[in-house]
C-alpha atoms as a PDB file:
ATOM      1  CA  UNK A   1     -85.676   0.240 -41.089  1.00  0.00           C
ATOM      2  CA  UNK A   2     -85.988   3.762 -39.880  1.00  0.00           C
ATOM      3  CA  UNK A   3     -84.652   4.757 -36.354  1.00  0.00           C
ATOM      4  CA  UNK A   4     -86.589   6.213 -33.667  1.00  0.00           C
ATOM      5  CA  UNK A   5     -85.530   8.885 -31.854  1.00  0.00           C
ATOM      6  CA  UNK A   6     -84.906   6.970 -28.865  1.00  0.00           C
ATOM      7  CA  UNK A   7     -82.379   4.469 -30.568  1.00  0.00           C
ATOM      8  CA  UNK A   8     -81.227   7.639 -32.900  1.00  0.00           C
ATOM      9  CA  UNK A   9     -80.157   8.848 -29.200  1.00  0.00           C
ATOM     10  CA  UNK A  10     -78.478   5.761 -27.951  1.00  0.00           C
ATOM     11  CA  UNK A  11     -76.502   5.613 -31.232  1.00  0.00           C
ATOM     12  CA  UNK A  12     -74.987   8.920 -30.803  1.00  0.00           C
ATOM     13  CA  UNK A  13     -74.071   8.331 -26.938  1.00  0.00           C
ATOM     14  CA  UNK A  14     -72.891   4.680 -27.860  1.00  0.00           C
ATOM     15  CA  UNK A  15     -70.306   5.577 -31.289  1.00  0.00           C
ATOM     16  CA  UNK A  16     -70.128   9.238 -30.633  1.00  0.00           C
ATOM     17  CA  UNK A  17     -66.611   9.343 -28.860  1.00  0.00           C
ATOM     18  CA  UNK A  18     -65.228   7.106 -31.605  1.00  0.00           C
ATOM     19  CA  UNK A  19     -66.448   8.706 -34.447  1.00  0.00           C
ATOM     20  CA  UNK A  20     -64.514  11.914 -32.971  1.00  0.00           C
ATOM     21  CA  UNK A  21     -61.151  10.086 -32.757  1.00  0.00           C
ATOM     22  CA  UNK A  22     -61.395   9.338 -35.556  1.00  0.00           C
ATOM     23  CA  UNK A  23     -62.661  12.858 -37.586  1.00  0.00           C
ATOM     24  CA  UNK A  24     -59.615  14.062 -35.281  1.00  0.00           C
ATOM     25  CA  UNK A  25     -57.211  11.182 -36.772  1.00  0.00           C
ATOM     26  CA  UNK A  26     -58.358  12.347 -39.958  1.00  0.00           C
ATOM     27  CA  UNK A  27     -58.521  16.229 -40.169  1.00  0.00           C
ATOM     28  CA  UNK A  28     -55.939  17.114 -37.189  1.00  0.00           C
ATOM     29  CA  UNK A  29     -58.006  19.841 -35.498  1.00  0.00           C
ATOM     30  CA  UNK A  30     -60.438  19.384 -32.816  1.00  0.00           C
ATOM     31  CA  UNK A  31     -63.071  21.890 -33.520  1.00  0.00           C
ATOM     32  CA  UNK A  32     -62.807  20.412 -37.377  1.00  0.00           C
ATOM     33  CA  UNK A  33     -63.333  17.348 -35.602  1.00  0.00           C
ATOM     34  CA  UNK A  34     -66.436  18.287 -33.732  1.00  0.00           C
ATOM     35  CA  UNK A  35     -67.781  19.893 -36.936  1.00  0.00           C
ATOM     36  CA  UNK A  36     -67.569  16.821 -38.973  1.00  0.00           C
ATOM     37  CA  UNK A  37     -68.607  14.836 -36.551  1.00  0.00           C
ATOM     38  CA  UNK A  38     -72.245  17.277 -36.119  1.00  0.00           C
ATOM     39  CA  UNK A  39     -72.142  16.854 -39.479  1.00  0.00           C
ATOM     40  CA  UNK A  40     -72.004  13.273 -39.418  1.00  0.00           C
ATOM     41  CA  UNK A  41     -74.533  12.948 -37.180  1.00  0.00           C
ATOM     42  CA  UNK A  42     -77.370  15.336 -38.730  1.00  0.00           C
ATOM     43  CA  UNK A  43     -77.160  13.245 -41.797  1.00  0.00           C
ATOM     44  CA  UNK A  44     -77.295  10.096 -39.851  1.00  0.00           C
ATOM     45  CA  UNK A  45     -80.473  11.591 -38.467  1.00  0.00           C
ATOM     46  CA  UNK A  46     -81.707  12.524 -42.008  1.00  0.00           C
ATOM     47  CA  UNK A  47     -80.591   9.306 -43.678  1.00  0.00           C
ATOM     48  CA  UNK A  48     -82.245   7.453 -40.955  1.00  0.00           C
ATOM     49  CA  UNK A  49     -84.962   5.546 -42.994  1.00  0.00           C
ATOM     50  CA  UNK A  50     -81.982   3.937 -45.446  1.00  0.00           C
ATOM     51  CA  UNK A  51     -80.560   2.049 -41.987  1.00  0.00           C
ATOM     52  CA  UNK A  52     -79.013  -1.363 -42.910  1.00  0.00           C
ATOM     53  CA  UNK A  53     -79.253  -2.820 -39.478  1.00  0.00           C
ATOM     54  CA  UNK A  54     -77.175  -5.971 -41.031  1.00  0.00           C
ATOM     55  CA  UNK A  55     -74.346  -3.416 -42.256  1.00  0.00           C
ATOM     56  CA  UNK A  56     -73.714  -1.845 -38.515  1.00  0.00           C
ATOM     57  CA  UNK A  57     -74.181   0.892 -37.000  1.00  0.00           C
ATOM     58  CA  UNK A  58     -70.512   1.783 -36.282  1.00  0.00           C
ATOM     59  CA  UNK A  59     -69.706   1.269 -40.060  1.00  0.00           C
ATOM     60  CA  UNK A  60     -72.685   3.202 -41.271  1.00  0.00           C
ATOM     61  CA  UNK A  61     -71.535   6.222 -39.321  1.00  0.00           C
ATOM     62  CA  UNK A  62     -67.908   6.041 -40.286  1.00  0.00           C
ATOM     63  CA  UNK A  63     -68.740   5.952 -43.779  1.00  0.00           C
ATOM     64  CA  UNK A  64     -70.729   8.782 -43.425  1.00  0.00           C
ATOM     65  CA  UNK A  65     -67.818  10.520 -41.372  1.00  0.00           C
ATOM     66  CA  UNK A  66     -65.845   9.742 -44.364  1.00  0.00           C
ATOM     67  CA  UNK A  67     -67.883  11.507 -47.013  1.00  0.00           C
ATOM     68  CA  UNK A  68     -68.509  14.794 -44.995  1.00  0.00           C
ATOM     69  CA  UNK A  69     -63.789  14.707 -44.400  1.00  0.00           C
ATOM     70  CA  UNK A  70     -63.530  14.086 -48.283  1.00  0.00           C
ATOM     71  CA  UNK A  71     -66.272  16.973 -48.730  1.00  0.00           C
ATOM     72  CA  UNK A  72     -64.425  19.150 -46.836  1.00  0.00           C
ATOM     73  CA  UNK A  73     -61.492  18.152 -48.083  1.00  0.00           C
ATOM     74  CA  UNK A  74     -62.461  18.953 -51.650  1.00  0.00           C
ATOM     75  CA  UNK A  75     -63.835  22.568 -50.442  1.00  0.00           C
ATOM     76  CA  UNK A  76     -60.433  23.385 -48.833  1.00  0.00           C
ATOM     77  CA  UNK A  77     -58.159  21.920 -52.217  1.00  0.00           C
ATOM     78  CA  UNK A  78     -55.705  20.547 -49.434  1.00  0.00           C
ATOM     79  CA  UNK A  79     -54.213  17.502 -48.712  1.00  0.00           C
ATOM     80  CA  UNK A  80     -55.229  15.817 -45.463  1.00  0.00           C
ATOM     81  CA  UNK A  81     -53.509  15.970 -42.726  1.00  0.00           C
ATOM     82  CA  UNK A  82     -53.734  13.912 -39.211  1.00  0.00           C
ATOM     83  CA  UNK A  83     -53.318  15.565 -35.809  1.00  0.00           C
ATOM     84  CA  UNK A  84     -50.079  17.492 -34.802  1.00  0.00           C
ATOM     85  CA  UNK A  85     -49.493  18.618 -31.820  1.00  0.00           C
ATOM     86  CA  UNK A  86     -52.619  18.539 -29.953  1.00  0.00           C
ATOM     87  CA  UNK A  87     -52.854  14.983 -28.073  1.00  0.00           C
ATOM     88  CA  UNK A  88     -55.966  13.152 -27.693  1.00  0.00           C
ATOM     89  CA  UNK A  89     -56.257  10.073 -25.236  1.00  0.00           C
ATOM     90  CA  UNK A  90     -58.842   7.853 -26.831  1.00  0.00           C
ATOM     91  CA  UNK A  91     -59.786   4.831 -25.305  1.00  0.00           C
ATOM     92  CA  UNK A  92     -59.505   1.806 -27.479  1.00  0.00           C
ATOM     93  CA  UNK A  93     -61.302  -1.627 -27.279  1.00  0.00           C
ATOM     94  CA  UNK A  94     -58.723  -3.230 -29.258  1.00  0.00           C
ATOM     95  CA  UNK A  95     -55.360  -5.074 -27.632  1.00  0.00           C
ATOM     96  CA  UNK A  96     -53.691  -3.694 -30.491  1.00  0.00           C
ATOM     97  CA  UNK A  97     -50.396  -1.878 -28.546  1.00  0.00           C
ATOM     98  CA  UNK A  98     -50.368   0.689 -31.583  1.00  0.00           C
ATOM     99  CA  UNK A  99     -53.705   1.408 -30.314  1.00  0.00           C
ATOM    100  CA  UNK A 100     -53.101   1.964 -26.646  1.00  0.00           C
ATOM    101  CA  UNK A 101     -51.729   5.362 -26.667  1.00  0.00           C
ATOM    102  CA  UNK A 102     -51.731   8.608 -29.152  1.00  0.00           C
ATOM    103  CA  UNK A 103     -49.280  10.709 -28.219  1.00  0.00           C
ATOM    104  CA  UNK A 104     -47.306  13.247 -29.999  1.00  0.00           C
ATOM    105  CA  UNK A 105     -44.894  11.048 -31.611  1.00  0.00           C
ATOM    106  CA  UNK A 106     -47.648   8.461 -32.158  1.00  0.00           C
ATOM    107  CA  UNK A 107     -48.972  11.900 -34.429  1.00  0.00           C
ATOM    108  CA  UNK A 108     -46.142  12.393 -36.123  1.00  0.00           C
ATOM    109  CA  UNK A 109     -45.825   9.081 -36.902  1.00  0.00           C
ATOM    110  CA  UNK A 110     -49.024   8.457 -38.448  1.00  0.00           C
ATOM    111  CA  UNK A 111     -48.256  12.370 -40.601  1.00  0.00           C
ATOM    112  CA  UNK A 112     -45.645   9.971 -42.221  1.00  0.00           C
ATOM    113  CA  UNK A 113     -48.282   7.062 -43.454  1.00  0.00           C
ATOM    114  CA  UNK A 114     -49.796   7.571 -47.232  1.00  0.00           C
ATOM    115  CA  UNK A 115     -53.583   8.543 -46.818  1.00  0.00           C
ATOM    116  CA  UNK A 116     -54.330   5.468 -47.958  1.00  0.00           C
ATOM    117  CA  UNK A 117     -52.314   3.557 -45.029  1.00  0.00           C
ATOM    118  CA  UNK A 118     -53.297   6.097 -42.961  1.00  0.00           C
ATOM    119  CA  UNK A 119     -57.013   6.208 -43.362  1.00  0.00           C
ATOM    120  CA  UNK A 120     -57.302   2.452 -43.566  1.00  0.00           C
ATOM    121  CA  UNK A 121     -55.023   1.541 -40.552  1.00  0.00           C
ATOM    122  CA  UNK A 122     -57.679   4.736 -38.500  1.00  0.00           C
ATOM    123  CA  UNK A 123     -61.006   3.013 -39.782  1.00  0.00           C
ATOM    124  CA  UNK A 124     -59.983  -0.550 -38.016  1.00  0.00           C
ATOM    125  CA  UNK A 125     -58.106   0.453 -35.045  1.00  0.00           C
ATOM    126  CA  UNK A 126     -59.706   4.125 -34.031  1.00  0.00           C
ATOM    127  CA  UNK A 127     -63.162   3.911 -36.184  1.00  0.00           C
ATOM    128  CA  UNK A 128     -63.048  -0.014 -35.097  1.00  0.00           C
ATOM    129  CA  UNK A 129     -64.592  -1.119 -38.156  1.00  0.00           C
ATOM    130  CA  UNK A 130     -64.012  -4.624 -38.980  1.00  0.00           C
ATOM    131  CA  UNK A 131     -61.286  -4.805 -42.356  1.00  0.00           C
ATOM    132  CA  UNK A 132     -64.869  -6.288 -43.702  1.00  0.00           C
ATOM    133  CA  UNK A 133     -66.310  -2.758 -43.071  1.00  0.00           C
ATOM    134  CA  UNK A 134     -63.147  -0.623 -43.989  1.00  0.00           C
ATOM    135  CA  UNK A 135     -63.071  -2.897 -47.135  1.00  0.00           C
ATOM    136  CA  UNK A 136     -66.550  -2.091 -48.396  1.00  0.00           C
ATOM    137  CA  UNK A 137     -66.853   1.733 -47.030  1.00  0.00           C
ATOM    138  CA  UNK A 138     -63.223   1.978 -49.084  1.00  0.00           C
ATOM    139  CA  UNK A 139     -64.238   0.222 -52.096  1.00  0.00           C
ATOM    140  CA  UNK A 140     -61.804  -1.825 -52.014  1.00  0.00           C
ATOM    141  CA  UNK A 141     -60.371  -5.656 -51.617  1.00  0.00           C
ATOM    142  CA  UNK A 142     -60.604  -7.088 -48.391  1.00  0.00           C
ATOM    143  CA  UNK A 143     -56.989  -8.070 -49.239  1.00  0.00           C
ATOM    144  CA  UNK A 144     -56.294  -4.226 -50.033  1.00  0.00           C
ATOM    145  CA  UNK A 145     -56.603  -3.676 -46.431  1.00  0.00           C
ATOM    146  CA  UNK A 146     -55.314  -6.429 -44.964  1.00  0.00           C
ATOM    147  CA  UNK A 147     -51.928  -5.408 -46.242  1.00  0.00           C
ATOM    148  CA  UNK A 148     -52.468  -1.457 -45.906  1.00  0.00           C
ATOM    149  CA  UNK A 149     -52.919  -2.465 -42.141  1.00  0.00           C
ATOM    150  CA  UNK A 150     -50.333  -4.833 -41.805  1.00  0.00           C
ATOM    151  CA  UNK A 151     -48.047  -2.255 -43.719  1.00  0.00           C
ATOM    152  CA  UNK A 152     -49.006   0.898 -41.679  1.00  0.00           C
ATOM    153  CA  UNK A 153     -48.173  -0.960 -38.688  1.00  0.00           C
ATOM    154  CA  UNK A 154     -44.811  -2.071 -39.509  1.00  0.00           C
ATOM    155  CA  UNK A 155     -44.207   1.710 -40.742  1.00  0.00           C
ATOM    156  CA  UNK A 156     -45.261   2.880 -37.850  1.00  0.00           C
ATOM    157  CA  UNK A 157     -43.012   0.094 -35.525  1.00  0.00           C
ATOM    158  CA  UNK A 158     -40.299   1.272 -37.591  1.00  0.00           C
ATOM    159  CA  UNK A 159     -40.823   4.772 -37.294  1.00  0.00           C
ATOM    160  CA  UNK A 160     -41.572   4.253 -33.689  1.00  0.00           C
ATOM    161  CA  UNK A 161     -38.986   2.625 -32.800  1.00  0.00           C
ATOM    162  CA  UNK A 162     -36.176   4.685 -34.779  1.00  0.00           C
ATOM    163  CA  UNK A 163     -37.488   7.689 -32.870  1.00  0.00           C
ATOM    164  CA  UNK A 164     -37.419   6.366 -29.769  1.00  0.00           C
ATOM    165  CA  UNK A 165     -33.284   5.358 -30.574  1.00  0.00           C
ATOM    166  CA  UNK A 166     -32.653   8.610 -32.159  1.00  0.00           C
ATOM    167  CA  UNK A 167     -33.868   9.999 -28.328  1.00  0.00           C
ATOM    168  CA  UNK A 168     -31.955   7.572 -26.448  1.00  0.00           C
ATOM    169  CA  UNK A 169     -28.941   8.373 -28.328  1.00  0.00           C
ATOM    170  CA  UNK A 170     -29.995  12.498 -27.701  1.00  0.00           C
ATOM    171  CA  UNK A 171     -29.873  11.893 -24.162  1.00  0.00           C
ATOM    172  CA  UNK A 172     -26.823   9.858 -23.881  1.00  0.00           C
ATOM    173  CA  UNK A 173     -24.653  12.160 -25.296  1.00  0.00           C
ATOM    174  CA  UNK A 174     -26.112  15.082 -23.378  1.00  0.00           C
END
């Protein structure tokens, strides 16, 4: 079913914000970001007619997002690389606590995931795709991303939390 322009508009005011967080997870600059995310959104527009209302619209924009980061990716022949030192307060639905703030060490963090625990762990708690919808925009097992999340967020705990010891221990001794 083909959008109007009306519900075309709601769309982009509803999932717009989100789908930036997460270009911005993925590429690490902001006006990359705001490309990708234009991008995104004039194919939507074009691709409009091929709608799967039953599929969601949040999921059908992130895996559009996705193509136009992996095209640009390709162009560039480099490796991807999430958000240094710029900090970007996104708002997130989930009660997830790894989801509550991005900071700078939540960045550098996340720089020290795989892409593949990365971009999963991005698409359910910043894209807030379902692991259903990460699952089929990824390709892969639903069981694939089950543990990719599970193990991104203990990396990230870990990482966290090491950091945050390392500091203590920095400002004891000073």
């Amino acid at each position: 079913m083909a959008l109007s322009k009306g519900e075309f508009r709601v769309l982009v005011e509803q999932h717009a914000p989100a789908l930036y967080a997460l270009a911005y997870r993925l590429v690490g600059d902001a006006h990359e970001a705001e490309d990708i995310v234009q991008e995104t959104l004039r194919s939507a527009w074009c691709s409009r007619e091929r709608f799967d209302q039953e599929r969601g619209e949040r999921a059908w924009l992130a895996s559009i997002l996705r193509r136009r980061v992996v095209d640009r990716w390709r162009r560039s022949h480099r490796v991807p690389t999430p958000a240094g030192d710029q900090t970007l307060e996104v708002a997130a639905a989930a009660v997830d606590p790894l989801a509550l703030e991005y900071t700078d060490e939540m960045q550098h963090a996340l720089a020290g995931l795989s892409p593949e625990l990365r971009e999963s762990l991005l698409l359910v708690v910043v894209g807030e795709l379902t692991h259903h919808e990460t699952a089929d925009l990824l390709g892969v097992p639903l069981g694939t991303v089950l543990s990719r999340v599970s193990r991104a967020r203990q990396k990230l705990r870990k990482r966290l939390l090491a950091d945050r010891q390392t500091r203590s221990a920095a400002a004891g001794s000073s």
